[in-house]
Protein backbone atom coordinates (compact mmCIF):
# COMPACT_ATOMS: atom_id res chain seq x y z
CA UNK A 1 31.74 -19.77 -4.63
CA UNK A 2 28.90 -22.74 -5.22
CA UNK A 3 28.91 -23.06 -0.92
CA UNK A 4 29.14 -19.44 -0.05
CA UNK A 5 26.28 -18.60 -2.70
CA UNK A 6 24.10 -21.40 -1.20
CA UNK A 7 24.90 -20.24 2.48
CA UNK A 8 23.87 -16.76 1.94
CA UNK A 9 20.67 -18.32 0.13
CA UNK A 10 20.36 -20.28 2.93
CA UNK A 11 20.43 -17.58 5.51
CA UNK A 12 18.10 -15.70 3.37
CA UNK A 13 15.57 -18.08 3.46
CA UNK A 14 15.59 -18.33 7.22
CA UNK A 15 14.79 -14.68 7.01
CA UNK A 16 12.22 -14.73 4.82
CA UNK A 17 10.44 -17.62 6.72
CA UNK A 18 10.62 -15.39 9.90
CA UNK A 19 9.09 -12.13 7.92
CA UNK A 20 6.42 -14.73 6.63
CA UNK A 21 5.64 -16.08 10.65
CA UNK A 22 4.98 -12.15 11.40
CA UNK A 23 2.96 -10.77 9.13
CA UNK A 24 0.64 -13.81 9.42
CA UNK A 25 0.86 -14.39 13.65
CA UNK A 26 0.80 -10.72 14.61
CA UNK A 27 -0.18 -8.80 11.27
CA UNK A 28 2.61 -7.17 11.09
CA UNK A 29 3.29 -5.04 7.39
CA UNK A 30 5.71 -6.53 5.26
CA UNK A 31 7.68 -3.63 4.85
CA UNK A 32 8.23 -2.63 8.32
CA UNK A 33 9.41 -6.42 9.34
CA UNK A 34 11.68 -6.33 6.22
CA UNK A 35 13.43 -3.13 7.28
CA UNK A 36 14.00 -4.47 10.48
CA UNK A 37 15.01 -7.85 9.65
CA UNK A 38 17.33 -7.00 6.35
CA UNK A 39 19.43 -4.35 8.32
CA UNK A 40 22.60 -6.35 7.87
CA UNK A 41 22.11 -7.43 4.32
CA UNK A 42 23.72 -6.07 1.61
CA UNK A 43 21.61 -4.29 -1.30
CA UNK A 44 21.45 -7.44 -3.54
CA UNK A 45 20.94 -9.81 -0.82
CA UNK A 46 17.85 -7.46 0.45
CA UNK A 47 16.71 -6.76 -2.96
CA UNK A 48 16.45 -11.02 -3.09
CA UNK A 49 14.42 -11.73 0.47
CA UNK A 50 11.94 -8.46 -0.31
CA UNK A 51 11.01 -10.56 -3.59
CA UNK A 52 10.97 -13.84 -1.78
CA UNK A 53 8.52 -12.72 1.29
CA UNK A 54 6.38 -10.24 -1.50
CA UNK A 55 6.70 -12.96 -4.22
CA UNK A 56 5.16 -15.79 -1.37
CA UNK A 57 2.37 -13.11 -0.12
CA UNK A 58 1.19 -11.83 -3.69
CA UNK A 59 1.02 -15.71 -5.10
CA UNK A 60 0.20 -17.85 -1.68
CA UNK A 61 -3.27 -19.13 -2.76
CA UNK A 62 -2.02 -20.61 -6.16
CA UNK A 63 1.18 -21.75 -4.31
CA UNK A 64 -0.77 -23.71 -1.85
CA UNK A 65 -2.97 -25.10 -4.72
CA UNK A 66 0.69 -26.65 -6.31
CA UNK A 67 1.21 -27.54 -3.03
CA UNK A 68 -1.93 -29.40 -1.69
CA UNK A 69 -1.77 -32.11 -5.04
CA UNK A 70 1.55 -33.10 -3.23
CA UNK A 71 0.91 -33.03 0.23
CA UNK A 72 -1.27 -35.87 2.05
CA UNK A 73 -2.54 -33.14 5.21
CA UNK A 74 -1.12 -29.63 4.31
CA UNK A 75 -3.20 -28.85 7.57
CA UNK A 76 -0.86 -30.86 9.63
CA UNK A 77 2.16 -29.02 9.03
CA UNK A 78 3.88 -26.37 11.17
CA UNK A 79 3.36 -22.83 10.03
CA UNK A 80 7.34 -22.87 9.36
CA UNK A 81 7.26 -26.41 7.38
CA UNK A 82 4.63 -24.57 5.49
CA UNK A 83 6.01 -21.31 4.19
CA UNK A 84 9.54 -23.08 3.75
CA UNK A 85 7.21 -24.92 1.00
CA UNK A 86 5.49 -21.95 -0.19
CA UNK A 87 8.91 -19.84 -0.84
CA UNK A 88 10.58 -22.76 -2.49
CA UNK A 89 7.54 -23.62 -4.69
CA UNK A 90 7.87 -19.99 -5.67
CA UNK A 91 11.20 -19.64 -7.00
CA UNK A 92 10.75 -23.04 -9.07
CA UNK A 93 7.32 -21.47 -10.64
CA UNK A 94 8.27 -17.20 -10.57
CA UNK A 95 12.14 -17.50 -10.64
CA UNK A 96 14.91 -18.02 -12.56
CA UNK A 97 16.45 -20.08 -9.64
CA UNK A 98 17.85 -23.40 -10.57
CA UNK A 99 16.01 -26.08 -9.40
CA UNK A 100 18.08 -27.59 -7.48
CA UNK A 101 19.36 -24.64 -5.56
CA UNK A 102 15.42 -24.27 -4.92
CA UNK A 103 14.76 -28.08 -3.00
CA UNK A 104 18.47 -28.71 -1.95
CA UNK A 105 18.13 -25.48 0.77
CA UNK A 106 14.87 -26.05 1.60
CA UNK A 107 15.61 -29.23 2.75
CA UNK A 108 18.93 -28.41 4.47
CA UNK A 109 16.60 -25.50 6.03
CA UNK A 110 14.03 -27.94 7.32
CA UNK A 111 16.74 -30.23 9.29
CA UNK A 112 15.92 -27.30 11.92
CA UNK A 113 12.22 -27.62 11.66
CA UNK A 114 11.82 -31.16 11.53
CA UNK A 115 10.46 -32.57 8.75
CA UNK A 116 12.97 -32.29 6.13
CA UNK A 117 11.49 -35.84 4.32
CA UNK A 118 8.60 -34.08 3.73
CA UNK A 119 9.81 -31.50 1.88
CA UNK A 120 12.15 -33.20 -0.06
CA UNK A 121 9.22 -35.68 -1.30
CA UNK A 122 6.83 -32.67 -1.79
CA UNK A 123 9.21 -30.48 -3.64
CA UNK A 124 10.89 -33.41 -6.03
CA UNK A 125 7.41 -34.37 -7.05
CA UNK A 126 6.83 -31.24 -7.85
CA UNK A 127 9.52 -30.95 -10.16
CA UNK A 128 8.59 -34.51 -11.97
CA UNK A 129 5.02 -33.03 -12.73
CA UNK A 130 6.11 -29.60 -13.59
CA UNK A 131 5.39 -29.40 -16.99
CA UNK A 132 1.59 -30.99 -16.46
CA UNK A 133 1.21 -28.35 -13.70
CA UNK A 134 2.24 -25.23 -16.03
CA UNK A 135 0.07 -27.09 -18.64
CA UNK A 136 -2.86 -27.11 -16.77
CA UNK A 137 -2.47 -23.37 -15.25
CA UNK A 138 -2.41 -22.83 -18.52
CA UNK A 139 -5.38 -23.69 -19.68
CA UNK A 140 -7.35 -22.53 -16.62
CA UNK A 141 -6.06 -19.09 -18.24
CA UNK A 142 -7.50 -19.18 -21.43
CA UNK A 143 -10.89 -20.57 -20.02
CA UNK A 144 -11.23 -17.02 -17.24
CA UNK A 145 -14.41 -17.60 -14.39
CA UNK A 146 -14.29 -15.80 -10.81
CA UNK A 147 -12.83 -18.54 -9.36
CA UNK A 148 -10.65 -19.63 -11.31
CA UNK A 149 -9.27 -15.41 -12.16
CA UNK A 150 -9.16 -16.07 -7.48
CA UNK A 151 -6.89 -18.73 -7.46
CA UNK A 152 -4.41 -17.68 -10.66
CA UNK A 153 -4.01 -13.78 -9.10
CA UNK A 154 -4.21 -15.42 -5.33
CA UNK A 155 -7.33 -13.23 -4.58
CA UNK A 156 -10.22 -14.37 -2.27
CA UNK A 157 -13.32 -15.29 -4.40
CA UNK A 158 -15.43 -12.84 -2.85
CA UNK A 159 -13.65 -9.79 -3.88
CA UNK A 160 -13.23 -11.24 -7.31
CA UNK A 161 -16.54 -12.01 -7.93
CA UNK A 162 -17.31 -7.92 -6.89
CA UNK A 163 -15.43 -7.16 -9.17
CA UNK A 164 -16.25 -9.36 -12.65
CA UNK A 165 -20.20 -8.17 -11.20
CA UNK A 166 -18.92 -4.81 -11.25
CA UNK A 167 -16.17 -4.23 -14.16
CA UNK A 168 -16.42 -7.73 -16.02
CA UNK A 169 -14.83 -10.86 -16.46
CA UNK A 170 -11.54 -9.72 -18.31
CA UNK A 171 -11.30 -6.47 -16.47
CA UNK A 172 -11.74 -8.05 -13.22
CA UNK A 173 -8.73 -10.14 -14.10
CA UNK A 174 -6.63 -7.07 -15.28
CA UNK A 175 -7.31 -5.72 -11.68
CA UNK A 176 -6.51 -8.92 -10.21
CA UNK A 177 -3.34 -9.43 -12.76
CA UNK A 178 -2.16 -5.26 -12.07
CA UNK A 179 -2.37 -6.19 -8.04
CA UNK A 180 0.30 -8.72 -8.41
CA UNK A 181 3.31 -7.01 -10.34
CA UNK A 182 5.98 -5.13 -8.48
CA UNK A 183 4.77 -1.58 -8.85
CA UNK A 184 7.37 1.23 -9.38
CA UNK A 185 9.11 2.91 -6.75
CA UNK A 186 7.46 6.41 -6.85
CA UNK A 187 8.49 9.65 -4.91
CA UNK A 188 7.46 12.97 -3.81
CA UNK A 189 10.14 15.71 -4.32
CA UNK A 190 9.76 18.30 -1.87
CA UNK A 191 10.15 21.48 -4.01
CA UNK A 192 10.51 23.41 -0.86
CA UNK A 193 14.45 22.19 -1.40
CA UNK A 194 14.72 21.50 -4.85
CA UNK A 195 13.10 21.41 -8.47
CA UNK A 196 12.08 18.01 -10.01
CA UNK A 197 14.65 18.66 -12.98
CA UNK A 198 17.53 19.18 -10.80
CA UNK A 199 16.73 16.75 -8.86
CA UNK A 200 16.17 14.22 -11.65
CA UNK A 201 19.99 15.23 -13.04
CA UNK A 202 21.24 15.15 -9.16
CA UNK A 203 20.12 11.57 -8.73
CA UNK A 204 21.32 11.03 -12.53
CA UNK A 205 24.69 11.83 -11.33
CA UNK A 206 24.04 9.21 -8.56
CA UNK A 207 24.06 6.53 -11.47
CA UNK A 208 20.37 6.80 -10.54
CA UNK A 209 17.72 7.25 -13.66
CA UNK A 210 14.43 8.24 -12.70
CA UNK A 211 11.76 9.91 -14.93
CA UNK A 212 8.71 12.56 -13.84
CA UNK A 213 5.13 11.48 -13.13
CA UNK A 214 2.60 11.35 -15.91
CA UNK A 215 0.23 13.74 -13.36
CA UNK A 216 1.80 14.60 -10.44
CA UNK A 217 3.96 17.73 -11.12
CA UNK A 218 5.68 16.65 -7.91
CA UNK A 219 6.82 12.99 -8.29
CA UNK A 220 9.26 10.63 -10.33
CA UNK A 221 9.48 6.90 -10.41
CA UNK A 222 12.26 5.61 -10.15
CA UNK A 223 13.42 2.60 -13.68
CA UNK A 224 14.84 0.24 -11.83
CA UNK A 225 14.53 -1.10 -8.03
CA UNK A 226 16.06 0.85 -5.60
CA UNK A 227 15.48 0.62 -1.61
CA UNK A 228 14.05 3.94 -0.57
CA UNK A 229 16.71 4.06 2.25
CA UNK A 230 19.99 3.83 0.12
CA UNK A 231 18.59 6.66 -1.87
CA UNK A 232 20.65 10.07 -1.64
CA UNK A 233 18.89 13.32 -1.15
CA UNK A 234 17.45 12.53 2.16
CA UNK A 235 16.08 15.77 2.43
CA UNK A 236 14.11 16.43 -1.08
CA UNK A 237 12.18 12.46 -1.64
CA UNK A 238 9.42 10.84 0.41
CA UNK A 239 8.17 7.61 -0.73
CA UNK A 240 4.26 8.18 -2.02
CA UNK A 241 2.17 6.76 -4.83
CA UNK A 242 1.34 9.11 -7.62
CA UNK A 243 -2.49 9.19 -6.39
CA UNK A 244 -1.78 9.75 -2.74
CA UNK A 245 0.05 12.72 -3.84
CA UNK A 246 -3.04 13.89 -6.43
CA UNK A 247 -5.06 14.09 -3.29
CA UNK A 248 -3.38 17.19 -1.56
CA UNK A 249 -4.29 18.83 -5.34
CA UNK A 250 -7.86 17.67 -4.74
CA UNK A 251 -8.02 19.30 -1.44
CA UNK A 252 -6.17 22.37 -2.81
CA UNK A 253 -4.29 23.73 0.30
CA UNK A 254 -3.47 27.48 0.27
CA UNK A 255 -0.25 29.31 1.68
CA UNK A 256 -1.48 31.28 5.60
CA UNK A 257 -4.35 28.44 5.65
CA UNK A 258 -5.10 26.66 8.93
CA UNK A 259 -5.55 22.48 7.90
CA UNK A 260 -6.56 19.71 9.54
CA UNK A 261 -5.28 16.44 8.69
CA UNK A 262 -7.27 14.60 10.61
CA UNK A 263 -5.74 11.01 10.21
CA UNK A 264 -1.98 11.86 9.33
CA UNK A 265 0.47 8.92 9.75
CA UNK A 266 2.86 8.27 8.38
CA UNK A 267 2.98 11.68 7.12
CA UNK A 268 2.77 11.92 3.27
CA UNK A 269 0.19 14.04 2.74
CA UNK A 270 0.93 16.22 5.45
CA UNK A 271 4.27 17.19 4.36
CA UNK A 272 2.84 17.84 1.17
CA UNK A 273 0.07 19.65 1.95
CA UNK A 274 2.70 22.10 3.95
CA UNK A 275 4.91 21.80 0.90
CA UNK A 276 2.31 22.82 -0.90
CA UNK A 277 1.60 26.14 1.41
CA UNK A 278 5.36 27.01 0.76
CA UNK A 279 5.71 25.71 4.82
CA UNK A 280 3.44 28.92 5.73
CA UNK A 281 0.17 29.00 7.85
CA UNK A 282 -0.47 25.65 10.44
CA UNK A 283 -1.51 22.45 9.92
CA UNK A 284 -2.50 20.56 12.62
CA UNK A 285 -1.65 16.59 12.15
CA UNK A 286 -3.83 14.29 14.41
CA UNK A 287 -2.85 10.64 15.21
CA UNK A 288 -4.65 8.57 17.45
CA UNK A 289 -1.95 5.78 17.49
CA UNK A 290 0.94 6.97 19.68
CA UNK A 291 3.48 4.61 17.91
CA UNK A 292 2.74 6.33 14.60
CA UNK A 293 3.61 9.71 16.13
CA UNK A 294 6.96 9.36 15.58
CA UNK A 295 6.81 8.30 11.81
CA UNK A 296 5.22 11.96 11.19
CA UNK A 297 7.66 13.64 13.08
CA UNK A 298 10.79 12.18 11.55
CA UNK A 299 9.03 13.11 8.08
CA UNK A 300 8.66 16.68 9.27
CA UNK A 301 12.38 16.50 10.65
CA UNK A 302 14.03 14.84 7.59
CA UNK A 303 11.85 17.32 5.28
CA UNK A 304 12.65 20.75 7.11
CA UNK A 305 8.99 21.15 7.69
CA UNK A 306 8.10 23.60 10.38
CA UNK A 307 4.73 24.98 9.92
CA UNK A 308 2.80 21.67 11.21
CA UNK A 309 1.85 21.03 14.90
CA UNK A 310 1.44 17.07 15.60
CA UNK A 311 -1.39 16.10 18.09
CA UNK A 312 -1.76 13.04 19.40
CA UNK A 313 -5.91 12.51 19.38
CA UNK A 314 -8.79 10.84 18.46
CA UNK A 315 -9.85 13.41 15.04
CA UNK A 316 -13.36 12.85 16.34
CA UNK A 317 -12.77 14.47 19.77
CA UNK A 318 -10.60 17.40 19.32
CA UNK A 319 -12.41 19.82 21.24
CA UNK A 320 -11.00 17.94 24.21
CA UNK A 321 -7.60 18.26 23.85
CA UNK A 322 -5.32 21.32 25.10
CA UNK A 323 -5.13 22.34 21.13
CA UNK A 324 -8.49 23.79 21.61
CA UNK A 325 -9.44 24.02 25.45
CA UNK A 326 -10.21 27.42 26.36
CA UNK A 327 -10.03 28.85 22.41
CA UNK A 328 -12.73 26.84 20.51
CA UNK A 329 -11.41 29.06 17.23
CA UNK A 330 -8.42 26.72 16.99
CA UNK A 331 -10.71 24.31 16.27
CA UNK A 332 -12.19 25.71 13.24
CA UNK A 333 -9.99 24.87 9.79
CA UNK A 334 -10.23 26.56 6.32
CA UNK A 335 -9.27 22.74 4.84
CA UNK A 336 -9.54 19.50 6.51
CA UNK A 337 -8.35 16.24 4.89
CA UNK A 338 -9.56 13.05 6.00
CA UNK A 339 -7.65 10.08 4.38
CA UNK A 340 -10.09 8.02 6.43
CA UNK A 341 -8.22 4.72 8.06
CA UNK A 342 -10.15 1.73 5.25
CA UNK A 343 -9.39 -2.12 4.36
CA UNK A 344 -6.73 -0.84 2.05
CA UNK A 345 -7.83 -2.90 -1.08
CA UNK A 346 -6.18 -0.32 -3.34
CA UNK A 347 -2.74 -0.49 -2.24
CA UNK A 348 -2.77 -4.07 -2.71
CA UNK A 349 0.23 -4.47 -4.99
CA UNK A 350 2.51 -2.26 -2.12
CA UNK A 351 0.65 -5.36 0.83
CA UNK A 352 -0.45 -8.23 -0.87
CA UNK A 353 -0.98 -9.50 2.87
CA UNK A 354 -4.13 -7.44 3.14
CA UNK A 355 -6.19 -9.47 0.81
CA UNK A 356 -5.78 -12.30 3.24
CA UNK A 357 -7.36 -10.04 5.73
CA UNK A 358 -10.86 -8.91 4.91
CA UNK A 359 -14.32 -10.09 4.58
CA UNK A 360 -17.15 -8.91 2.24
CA UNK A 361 -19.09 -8.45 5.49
CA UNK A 362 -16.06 -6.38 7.14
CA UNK A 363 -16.71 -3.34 4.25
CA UNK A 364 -20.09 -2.38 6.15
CA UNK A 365 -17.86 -2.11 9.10
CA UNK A 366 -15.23 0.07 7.53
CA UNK A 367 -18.14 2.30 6.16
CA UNK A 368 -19.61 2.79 9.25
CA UNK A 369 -16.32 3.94 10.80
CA UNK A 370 -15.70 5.89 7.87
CA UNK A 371 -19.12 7.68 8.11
CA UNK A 372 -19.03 8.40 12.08
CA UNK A 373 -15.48 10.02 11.44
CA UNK A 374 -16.44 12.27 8.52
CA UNK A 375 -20.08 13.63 10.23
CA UNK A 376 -17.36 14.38 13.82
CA UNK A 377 -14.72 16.33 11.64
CA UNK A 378 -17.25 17.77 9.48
CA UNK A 379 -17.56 20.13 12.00
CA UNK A 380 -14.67 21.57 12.63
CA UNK A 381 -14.94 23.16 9.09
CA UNK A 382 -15.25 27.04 8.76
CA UNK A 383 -17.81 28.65 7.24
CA UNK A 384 -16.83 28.51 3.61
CA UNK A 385 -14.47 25.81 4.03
CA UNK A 386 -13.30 22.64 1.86
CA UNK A 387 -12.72 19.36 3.10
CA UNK A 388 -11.63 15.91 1.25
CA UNK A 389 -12.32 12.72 2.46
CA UNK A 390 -10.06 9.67 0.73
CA UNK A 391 -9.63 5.92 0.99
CA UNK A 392 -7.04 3.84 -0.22
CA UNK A 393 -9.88 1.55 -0.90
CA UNK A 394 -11.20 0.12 -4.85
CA UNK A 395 -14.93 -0.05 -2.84
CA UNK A 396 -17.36 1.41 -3.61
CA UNK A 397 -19.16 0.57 0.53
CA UNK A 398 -15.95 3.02 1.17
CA UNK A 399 -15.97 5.63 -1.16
CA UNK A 400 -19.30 6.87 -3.03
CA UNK A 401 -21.43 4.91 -0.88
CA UNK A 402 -20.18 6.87 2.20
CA UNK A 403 -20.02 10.31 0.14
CA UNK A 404 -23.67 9.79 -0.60
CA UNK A 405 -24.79 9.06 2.92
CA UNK A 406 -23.27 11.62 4.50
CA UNK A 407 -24.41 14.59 1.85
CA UNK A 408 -28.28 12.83 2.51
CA UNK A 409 -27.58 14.21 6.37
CA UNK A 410 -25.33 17.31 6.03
CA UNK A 411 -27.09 19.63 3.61
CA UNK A 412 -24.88 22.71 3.74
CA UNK A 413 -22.00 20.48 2.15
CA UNK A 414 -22.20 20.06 -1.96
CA UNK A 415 -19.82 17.60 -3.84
CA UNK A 416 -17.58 20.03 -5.90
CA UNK A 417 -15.23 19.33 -8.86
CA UNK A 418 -11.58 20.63 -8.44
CA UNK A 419 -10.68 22.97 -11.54
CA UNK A 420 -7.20 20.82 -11.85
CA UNK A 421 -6.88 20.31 -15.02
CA UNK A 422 -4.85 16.84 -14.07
CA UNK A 423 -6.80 15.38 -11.83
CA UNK A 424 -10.06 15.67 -14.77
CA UNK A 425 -9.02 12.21 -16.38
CA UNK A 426 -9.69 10.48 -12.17
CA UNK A 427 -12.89 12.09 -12.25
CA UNK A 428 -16.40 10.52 -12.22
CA UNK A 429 -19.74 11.72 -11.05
CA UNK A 430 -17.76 14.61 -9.40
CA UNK A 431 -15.37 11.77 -7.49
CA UNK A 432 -12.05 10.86 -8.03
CA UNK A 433 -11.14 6.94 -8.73
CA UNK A 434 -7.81 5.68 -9.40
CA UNK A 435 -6.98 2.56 -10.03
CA UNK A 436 -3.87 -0.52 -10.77
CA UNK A 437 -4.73 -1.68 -13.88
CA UNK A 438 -6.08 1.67 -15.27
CA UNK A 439 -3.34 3.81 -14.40
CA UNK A 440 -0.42 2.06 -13.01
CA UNK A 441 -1.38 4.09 -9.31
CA UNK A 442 -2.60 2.80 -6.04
CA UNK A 443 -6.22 2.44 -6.17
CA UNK A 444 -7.66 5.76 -4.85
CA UNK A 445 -10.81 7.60 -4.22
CA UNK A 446 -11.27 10.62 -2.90
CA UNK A 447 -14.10 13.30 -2.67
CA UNK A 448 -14.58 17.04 -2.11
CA UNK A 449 -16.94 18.69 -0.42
CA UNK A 450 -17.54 22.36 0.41
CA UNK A 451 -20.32 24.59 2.29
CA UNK A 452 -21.62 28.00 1.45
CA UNK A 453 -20.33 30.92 3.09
């Protein structure tokens, strides 16, 4: 049992090293190179290289820090060498691994690599000074700065020190701290198929216990890990965070409405803002990456959702497109959502890999972006009309700050409060916020904005 355990351990490792290569060489999302990579694996087995590969992403910078005391020239060593370090410095530090399980496959791993001495000296000196290294994590802990909150929660400084400026030391660490646990698996029932009580017994039945969201009256999270895919009930769950869903209730869809979601992939809020509309009137979903078309479209499919039409477009040139050629009243749209493509520094905890990827300076390009989009689709509104723009962003450059610059040019738009009564607790200065550490959500903002009619 000992050998098979270690070969499968083994095997997953190799894996894990490969999804680790990916996201970093081509950027790919963790998710969508673990669902191609773990197609063979059993559930356990999968369950095990998802929290390797998230478990190395969410704690690389302290990881490396371990590391570096250890290591003569990390710099020298292959990108390989390097995360076969990384994952087996986290399972002696994060998991209840033994020890020995931990260095003895790394090493047998590295034979293929080529510097298996290396990582047998690294790792086993790691383990002698183990204690003085959880000793002096320790007490970097209990003595918080910027930096120091960077390197425990494997943020960059910059963002960190944003933040203390912004919220304070020992929130800014809660932020940090909430961006690095395994957040729940949260759904969206589509109550066009079933209520979120019978579905809740259904999946009960399934040996599956899952409990409603505290706002949301459309979602459940899920108590224990589960892979979305292995899930029954296909037809009635979509995987979305409880404030993704809140923003179709910001934007407030009605049933015979014409909407424009004007950056839809992969489809969450567009099936629920047709949900929503009891799968009457149009909405009109516009991609501009082709390869994301199809990730809407088997939503719509798997969903039973007929009353959307998918266009593949650039949002900020619609007019051009056959949708609207020779009829420019297809263009116009009682609602328009615009979950505006941003640096993604809310969702976080779901992609640790994107705080990796950013600047400071990089926010003044996302806002610019941001604005340009919501001035082109701003006119596409009717006369009367409501539109939302949202980020998946905690910045303010992407949220308020683009609100306020675009209300300073656009006059016949106000900034209007939804009469939800359960959105009320996200609201601020007529915005909504959500955020990790506040509310156990993705970090959200959103904004609505109307014009007279």
């Amino acid at each position: 049992m000992r050998c098979q355990a270690s070969e499968i351990m083994k095997n997953t490792r190799e894996l894990a090293i490969a999804a680790l290569e990916e996201v970093a060489q081509r950027g790919a999302k963790p998710k969508d190179v673990l669902d191609r990579l773990s197609g063979s694996l059993d559930s356990r087995d999968r369950a095990f290289l998802m929290e390797l590969v998230y478990g190395a992403l969410r704690h690389r910078d302290i990881l490396d820090w371990v590391l570096k005391a250890f290591l003569k020239k990390a710099s020298g060593l292959a990108a390989p060498t390097m995360n076969n370090l990384r994952l087996a410095a986290y399972q002696i530090l994060f998991m209840r691994v033994p020890e020995w399980a931990a260095v003895n496959e790394a090493v047998e791993l590295e034979k293929a690599q080529g510097r298996p001495t290396v990582v047998n000296g690294v790792l086993r000196n790691l383990l002698r000074n183990i204690g003085d290294i959880r000793a002096r994590l320790s007490r970097m802990r209990t003595e918080p700065t910027p930096d120091r909150i960077a390197l425990l929660a494997s943020h960059p400084q910059w963002l960190v020190r944003r933040w203390v400026a912004r919220f304070g030391t020992e929130e800014a660490r809660e932020l940090a701290e909430a961006n690095n646990r395994i957040p729940p698996l949260t759904l969206r029932i589509n109550t066009l198929n079933v209520g979120r009580e019978e579905l809740i017994t259904g999946l009960s039945a399934e040996g599956i216990e899952a409990e409603p969201t505290l706002h949301s009256p459309d979602g459940l999270r899920l108590k224990e890990f589960r892979a979305f895919r292995e899930l029954p009930f296909s037809s009635a769950l979509i995987a979305q965070d409880e404030a993704s869903q809140l923003i179709s209730y910001l934007l407030g869809p009605q049933p015979g409405e014409r909407i424009l979601d004007a950056c839809a992939a992969p489809g969450g809020k567009t099936t629920h803002l047709a949900q929503l509309m009891r799968n009457t009137g149009e909405i009109v979903a516009v991609e501009y990456e082709k390869g994301r078309l199809r990730q809407i479209e088997e939503n719509l499919s798997r969903l039973g959702i007929t009353s959307v039409t998918v266009v593949n477009a650039d949002a900020r040139n619609l007019e051009t497109t056959p949708l609207c050629l020779g009829n420019p009243g297809r263009c116009l749209f009682d609602r328009i959502l615009l979950d505006a493509p941003c640096s993604s520094l809310g969702v976080i905890r779901r992609n640790p890999d994107v705080k990796y990827r950013h600047t400071a300076g990089q926010l003044g390009q996302f806002r610019a972006r941001q604005t340009g989009l919501l001035s082109s689709v701003s006119k596409l509104l009717k006369s009367g009309g409501t539109m939302v723009y949202s980020v998946c962003s905690t910045e303010p450059e992407e949220g308020e700050e683009v609100i306020r610059e675009f209300l300073e040019v656009s006059p016949e738009f106000s900034l209007v409060r939804p009469e939800v009564p359960f959105l009320e607790e996200f609201m601020n200065d007529g915005f909504f916020r959500t955020y990790p550490h506040r509310d156990n959500m993705d970090g959200f903002f959103g904004a609505r904005l109307c014009t007279k009619a």
